[in-house]
C-alpha atoms as a PDB file:
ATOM      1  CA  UNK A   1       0.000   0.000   0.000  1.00  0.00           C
ATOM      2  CA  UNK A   2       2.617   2.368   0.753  1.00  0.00           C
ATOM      3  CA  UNK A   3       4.337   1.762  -1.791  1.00  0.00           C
ATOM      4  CA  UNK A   4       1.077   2.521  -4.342  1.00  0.00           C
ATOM      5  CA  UNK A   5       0.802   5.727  -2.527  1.00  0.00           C
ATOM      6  CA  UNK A   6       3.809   6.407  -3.332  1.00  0.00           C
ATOM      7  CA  UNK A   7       4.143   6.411  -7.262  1.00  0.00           C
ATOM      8  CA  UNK A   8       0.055   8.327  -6.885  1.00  0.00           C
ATOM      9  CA  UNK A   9       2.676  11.353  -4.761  1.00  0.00           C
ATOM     10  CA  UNK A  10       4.797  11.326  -7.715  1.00  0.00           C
ATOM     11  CA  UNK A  11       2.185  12.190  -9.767  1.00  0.00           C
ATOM     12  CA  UNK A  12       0.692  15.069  -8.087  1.00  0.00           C
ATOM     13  CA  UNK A  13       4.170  16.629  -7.581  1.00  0.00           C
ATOM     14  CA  UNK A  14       4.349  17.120 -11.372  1.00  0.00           C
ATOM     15  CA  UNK A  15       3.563  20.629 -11.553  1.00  0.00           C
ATOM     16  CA  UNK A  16       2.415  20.126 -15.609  1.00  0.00           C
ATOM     17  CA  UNK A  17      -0.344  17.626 -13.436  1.00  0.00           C
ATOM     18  CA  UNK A  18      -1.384  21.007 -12.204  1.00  0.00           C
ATOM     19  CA  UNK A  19      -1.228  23.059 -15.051  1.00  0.00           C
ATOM     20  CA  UNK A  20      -3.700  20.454 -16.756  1.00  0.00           C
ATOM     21  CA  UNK A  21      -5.700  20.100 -14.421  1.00  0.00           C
ATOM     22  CA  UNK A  22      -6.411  24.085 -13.442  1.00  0.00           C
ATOM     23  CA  UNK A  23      -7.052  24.644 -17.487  1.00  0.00           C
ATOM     24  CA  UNK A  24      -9.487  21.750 -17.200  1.00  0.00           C
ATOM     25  CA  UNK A  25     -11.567  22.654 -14.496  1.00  0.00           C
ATOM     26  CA  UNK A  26     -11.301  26.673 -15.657  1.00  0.00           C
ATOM     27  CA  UNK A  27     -12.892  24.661 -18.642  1.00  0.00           C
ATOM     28  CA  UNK A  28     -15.752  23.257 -17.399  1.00  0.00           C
ATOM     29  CA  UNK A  29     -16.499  25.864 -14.604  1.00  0.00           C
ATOM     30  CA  UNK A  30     -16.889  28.808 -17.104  1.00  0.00           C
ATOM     31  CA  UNK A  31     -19.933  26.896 -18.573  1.00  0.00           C
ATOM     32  CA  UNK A  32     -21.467  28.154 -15.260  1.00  0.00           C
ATOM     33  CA  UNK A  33     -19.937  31.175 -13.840  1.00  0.00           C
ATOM     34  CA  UNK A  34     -17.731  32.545 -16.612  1.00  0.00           C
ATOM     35  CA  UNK A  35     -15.444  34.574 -14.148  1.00  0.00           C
ATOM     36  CA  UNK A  36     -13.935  31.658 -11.844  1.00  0.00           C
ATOM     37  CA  UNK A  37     -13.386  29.934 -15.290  1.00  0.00           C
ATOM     38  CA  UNK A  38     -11.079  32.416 -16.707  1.00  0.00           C
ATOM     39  CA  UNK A  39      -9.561  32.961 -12.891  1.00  0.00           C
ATOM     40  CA  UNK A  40      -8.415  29.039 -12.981  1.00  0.00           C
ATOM     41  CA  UNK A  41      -7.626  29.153 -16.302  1.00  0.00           C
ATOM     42  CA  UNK A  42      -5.280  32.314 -15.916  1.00  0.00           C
ATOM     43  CA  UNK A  43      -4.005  30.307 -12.369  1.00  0.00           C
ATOM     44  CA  UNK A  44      -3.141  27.575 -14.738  1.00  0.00           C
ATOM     45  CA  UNK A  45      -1.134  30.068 -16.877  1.00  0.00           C
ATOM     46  CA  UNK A  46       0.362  31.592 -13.855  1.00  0.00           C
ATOM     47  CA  UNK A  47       1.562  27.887 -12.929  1.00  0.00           C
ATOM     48  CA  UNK A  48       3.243  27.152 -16.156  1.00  0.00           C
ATOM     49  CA  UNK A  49       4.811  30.016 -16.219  1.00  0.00           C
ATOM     50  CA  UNK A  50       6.496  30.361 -12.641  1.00  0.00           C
ATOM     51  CA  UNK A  51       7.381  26.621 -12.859  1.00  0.00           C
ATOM     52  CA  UNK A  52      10.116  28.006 -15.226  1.00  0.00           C
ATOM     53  CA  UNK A  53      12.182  30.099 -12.784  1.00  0.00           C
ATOM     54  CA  UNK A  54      14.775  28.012 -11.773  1.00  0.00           C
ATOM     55  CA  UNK A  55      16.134  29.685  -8.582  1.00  0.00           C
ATOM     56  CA  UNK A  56      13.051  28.857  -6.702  1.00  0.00           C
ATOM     57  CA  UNK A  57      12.555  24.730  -7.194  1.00  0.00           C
ATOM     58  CA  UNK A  58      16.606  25.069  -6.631  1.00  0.00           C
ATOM     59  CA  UNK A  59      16.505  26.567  -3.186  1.00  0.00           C
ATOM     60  CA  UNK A  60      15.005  23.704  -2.010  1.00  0.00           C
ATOM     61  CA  UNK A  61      16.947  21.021  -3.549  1.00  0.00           C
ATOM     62  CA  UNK A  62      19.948  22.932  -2.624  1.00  0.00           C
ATOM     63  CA  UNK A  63      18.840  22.870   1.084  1.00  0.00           C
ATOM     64  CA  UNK A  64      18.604  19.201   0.666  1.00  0.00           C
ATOM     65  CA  UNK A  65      22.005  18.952  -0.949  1.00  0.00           C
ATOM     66  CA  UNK A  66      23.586  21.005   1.505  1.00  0.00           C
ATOM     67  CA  UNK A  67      23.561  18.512   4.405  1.00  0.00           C
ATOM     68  CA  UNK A  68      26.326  16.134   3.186  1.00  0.00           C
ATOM     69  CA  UNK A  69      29.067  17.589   1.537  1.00  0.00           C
ATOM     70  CA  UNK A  70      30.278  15.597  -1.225  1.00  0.00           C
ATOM     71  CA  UNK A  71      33.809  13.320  -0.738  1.00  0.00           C
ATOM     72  CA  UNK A  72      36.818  13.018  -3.349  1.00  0.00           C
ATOM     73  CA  UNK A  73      37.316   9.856  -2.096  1.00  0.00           C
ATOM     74  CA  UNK A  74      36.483   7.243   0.746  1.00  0.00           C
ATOM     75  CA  UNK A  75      37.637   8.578   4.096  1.00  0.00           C
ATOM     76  CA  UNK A  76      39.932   6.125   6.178  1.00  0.00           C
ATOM     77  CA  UNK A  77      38.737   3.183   3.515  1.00  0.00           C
ATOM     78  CA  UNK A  78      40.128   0.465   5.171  1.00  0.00           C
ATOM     79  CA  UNK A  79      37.819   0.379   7.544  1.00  0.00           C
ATOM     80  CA  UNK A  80      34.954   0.145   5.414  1.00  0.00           C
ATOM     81  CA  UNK A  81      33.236  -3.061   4.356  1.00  0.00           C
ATOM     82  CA  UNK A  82      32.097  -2.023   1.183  1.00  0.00           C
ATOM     83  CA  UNK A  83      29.538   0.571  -0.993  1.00  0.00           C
ATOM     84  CA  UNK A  84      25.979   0.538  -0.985  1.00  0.00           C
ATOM     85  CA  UNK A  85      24.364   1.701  -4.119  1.00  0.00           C
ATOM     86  CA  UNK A  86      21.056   2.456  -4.480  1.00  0.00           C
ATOM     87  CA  UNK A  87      19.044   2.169  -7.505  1.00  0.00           C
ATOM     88  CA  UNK A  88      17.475   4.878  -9.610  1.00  0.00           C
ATOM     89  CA  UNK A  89      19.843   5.628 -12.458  1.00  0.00           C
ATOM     90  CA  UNK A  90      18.906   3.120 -14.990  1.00  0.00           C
ATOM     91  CA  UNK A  91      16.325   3.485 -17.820  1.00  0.00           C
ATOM     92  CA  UNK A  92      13.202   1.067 -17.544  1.00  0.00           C
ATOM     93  CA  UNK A  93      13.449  -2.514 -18.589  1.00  0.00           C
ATOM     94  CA  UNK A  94      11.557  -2.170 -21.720  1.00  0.00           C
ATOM     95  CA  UNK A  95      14.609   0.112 -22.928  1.00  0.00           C
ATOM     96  CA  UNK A  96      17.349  -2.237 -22.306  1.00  0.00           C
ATOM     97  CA  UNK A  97      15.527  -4.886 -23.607  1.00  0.00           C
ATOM     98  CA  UNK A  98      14.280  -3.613 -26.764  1.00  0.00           C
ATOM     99  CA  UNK A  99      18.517  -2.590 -27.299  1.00  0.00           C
ATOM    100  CA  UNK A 100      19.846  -5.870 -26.556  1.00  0.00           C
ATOM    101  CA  UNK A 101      20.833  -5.525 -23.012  1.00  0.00           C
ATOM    102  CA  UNK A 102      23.057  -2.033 -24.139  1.00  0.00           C
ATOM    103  CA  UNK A 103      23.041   0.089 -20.831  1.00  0.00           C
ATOM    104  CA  UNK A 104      20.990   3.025 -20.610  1.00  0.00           C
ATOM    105  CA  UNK A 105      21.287   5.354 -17.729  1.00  0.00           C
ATOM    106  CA  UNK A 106      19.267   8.476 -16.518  1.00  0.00           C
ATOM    107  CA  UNK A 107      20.390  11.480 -15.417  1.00  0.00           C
ATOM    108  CA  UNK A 108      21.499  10.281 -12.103  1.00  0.00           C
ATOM    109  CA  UNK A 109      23.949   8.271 -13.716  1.00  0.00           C
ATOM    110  CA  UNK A 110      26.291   9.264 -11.362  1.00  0.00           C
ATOM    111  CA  UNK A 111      25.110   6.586  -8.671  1.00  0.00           C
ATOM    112  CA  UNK A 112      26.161   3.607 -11.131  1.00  0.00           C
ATOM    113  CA  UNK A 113      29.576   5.616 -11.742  1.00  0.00           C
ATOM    114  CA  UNK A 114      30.604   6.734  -8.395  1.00  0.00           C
ATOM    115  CA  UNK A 115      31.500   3.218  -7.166  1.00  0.00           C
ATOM    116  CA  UNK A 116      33.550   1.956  -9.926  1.00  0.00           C
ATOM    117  CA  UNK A 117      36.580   4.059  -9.314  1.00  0.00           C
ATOM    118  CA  UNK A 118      35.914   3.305  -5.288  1.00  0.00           C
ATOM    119  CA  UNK A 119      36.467  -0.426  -6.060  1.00  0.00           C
ATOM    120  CA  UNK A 120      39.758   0.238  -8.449  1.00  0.00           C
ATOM    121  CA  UNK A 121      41.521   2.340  -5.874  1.00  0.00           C
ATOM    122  CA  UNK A 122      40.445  -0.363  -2.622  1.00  0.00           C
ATOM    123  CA  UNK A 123      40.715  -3.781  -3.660  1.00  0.00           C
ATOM    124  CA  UNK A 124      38.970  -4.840  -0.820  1.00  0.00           C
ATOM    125  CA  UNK A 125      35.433  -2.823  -1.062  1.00  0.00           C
ATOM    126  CA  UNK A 126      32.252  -4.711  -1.824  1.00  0.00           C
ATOM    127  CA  UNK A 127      29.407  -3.426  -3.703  1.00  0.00           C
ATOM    128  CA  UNK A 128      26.356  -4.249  -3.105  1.00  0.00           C
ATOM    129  CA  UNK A 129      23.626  -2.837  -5.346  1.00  0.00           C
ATOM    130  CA  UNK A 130      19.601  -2.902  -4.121  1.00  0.00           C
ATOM    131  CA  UNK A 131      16.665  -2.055  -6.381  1.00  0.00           C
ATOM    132  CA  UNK A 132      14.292  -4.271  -7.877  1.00  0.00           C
ATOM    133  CA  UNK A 133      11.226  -2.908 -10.367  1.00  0.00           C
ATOM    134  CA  UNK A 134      10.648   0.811  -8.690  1.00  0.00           C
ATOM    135  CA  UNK A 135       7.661   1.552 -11.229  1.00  0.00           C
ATOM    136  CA  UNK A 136       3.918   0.263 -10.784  1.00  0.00           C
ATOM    137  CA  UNK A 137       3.845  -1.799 -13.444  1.00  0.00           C
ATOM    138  CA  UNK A 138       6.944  -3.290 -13.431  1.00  0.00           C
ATOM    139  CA  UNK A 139       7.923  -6.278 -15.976  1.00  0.00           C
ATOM    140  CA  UNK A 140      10.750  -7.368 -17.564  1.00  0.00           C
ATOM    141  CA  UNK A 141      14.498  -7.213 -16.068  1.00  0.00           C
ATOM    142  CA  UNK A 142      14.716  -5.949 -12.627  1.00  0.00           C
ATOM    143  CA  UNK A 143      16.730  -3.267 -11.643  1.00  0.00           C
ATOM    144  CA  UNK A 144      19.561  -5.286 -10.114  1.00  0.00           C
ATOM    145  CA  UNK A 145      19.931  -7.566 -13.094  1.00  0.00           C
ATOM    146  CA  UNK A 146      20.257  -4.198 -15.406  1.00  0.00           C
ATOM    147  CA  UNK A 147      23.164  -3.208 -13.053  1.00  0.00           C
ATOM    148  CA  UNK A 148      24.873  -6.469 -13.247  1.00  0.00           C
ATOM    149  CA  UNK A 149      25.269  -6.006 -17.019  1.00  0.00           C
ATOM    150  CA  UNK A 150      26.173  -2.532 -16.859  1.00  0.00           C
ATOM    151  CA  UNK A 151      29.092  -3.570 -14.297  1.00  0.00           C
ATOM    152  CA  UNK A 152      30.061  -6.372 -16.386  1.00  0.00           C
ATOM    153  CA  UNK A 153      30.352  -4.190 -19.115  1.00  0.00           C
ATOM    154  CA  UNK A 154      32.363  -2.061 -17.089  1.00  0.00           C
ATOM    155  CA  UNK A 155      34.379  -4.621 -16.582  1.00  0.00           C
ATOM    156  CA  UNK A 156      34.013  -4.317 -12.486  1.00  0.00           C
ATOM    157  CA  UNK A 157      35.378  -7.328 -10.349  1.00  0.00           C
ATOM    158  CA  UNK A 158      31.896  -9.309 -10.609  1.00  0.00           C
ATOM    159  CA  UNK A 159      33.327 -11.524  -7.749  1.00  0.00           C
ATOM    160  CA  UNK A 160      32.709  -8.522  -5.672  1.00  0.00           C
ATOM    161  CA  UNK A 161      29.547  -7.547  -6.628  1.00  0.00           C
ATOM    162  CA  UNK A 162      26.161  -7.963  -4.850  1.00  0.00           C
ATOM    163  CA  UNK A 163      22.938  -7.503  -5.954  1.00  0.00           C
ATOM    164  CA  UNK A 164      19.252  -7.354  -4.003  1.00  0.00           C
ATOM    165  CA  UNK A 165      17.108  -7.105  -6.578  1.00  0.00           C
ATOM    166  CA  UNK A 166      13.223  -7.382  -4.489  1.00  0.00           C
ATOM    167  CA  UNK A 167      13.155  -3.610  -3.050  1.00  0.00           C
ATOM    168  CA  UNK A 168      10.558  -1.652  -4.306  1.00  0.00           C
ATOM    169  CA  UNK A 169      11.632   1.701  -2.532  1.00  0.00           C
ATOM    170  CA  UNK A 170      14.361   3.524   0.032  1.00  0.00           C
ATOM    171  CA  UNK A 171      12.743   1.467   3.011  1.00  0.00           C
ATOM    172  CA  UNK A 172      13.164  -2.027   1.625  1.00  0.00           C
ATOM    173  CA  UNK A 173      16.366  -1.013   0.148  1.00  0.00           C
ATOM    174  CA  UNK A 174      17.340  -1.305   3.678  1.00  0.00           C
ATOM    175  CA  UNK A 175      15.391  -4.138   5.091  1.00  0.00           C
ATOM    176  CA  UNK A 176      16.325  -6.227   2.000  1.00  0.00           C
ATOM    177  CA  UNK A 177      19.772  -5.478   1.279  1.00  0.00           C
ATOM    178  CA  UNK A 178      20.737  -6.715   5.210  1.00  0.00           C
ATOM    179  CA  UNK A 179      19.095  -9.717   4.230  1.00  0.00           C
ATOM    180  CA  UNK A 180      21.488 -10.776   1.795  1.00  0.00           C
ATOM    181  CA  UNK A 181      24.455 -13.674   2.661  1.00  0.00           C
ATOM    182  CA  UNK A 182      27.239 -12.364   3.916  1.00  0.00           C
ATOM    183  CA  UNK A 183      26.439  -8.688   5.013  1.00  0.00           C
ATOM    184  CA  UNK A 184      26.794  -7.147   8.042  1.00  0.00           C
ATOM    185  CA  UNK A 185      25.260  -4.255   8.247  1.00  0.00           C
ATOM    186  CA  UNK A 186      26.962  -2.894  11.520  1.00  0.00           C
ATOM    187  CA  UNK A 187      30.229  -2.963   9.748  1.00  0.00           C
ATOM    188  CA  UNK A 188      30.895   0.791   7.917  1.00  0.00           C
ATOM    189  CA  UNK A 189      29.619   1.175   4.449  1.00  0.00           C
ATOM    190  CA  UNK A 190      29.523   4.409   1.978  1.00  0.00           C
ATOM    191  CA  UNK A 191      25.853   4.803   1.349  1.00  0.00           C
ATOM    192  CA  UNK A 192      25.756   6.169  -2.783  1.00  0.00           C
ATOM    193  CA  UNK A 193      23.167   8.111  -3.634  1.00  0.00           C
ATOM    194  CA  UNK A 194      21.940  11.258  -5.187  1.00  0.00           C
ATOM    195  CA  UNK A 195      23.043  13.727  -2.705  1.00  0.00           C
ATOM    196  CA  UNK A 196      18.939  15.745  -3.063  1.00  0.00           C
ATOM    197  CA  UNK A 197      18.005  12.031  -1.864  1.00  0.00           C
ATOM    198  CA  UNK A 198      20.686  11.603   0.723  1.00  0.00           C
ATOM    199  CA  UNK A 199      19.212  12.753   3.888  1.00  0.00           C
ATOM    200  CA  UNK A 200      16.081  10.135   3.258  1.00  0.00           C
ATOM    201  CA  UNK A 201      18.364   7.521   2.418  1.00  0.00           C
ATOM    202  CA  UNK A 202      20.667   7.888   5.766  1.00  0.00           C
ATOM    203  CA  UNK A 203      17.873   8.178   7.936  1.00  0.00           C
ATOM    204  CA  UNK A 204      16.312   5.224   6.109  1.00  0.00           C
ATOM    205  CA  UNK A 205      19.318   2.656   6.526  1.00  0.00           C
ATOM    206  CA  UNK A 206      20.068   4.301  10.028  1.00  0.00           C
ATOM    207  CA  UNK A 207      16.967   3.747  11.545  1.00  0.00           C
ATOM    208  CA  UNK A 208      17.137  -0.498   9.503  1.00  0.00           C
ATOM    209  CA  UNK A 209      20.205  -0.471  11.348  1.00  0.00           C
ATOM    210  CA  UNK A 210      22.924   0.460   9.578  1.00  0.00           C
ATOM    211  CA  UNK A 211      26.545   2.186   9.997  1.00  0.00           C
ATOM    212  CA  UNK A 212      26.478   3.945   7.209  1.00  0.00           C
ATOM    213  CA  UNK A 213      28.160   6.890   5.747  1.00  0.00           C
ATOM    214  CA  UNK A 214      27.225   8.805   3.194  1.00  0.00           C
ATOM    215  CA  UNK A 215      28.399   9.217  -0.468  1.00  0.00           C
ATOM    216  CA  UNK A 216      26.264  11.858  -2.116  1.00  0.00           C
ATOM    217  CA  UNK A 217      26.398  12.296  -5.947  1.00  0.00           C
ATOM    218  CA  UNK A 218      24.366  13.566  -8.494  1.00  0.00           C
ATOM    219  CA  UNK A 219      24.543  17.112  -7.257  1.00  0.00           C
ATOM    220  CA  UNK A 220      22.181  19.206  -8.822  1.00  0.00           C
ATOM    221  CA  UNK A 221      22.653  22.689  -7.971  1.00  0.00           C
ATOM    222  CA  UNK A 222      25.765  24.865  -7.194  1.00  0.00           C
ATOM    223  CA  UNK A 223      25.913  27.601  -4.565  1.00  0.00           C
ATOM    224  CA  UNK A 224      24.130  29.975  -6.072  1.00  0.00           C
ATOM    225  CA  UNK A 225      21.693  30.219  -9.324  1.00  0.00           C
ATOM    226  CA  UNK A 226      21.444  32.800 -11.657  1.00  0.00           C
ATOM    227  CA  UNK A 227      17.844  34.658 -11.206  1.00  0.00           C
ATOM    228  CA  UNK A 228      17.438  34.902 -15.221  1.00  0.00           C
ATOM    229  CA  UNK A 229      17.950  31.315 -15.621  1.00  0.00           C
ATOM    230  CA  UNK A 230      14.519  30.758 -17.158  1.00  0.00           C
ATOM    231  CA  UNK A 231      13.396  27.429 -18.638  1.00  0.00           C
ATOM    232  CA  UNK A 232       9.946  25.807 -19.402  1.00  0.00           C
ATOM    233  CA  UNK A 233      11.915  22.194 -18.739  1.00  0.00           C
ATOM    234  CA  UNK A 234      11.871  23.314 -14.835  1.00  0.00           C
ATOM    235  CA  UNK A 235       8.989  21.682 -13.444  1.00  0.00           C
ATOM    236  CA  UNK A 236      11.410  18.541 -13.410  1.00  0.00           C
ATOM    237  CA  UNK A 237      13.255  20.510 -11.068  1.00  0.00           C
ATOM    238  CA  UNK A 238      10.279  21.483  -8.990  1.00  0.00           C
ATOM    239  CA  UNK A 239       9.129  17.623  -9.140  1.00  0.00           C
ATOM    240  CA  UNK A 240      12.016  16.307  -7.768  1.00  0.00           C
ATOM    241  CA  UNK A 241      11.864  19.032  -4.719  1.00  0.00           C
ATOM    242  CA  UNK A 242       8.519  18.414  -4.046  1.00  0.00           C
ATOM    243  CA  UNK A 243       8.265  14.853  -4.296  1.00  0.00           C
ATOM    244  CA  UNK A 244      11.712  14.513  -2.114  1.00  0.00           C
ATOM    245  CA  UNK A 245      10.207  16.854   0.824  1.00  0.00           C
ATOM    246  CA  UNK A 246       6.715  14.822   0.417  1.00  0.00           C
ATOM    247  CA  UNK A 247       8.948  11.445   0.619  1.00  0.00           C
ATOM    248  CA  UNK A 248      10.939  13.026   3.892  1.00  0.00           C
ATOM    249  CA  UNK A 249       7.331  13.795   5.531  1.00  0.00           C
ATOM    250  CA  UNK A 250       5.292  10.551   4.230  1.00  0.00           C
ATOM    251  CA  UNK A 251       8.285   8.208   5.834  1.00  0.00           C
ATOM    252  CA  UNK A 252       8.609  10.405   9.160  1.00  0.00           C
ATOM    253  CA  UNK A 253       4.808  10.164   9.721  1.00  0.00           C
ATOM    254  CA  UNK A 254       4.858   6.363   8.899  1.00  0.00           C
ATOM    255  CA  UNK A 255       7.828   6.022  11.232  1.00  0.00           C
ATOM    256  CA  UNK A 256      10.102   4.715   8.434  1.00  0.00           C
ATOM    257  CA  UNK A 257      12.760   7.622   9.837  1.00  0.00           C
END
């Protein structure tokens, strides 16, 4: 169930969801009272607009960002058992498989990356990779079996790989992935992830358990934006803020954190 609710939040954080909808209702209201029609409809047009001022969605995800500072490299890594990485970065099944298994990441392509140059420099790191089918729907290759071909075509040390591949979301990433042979989650790991989803993550495996530290990536904002950067392509921005802060509040008052 929570899970359901979940993918329904990521809907309603789309802010063209909102443009649509205002235009619709401005729509049909006008039929009967001409004025709210036009109001909603001119809301609607307000909406699309704003969403394209980038300094605002990127004050919040810079406020996530901001709370772990990103690393050049694995502090002390002898002591650490190993890298968690967390899924998210890969293209849907149906993509890879209709390309012959060729890997196809997103734009946080930077959580498959991160780790390989991690396991070159400390010959004794782990990986360990959790994510199974994240969408609703979900057929075809799981998530962990896409990363397993993308390492191998990497050429990463398979022998050191491990995959979980039945989480569905951040929480069972971190029930799951302590399930697996051989992992001990009260040993240190590096915790990779996008560093907007990083705070959810580490409170996540934290509260499962875990002594974890974290890896952020996938930065997505600098110190400062511009206040004429301007693009239409920014409710992506403002859906990834809002459906991050919704995540943060849905797993506090579910006691997932």
């Amino acid at each position: 169930m929570f899970f359901i609710v979940s993918k329904v939040l990521a809907f309603i954080t789309q802010p063209l969801a909102w443009v649509a909808l205002l235009l619709l209702l401005g729509l049909l209201v006008q039929r009967w009272r001409r004025r709210a029609g036009l109001r909603l409809i001119w809301l609607g047009l307000a909406v699309l607009l704003l969403q394209g001022w980038e300094p605002l969605p990127d004050a919040l995800i810079r406020r996530l960002e901001a709370r772990y500072p990103a690393l050049e490299d694995a502090p002390d890594a002898q002591r650490y058992a190993g890298v968690v990485v967390l899924g998210g970065a890969l293209e849907p099944s149906r993509i890879w498989e209709g390309h012959r298994g060729q890997p196809a990441l997103n734009d946080a392509a930077e959580r498959m990356t991160a780790a390989l140059p991690l396991l070159q420099r400390h010959p004794h790191l782990q990986l360990l990779f959790t994510g199974g089918q994240g969408e609703l729907q979900g057929r075809g290759w799981s998530e962990a079996e896409r990363a397993k071909l993308f390492y191998a075509s990497q050429g990463a040390p398979m022998a050191r790989i491990q995959l979980e591949s039945a989480s569905r979301n951040t929480h069972e990433n971190a029930l799951l992935s302590a399930t697996l042979p051989g992992i001990d989650k009260t040993r240190p790991w590096l915790l990779v992830t996008s560093a907007w989803h990083m705070p959810r993550a580490m409170a996540t495996f934290e509260k499962a358990g875990w002594n974890v530290t974290a890896y952020p990536v996938d930065f997505r904002t600098g110190e400062t934006t511009p206040w004429t950067n301007y693009s239409l392509g920014g409710g992506g921005r403002w859906q990834l803020a809002l459906r991050e802060y919704l995540g943060l509040l849905a797993y506090r008052l579910s006691g997932k954190l």
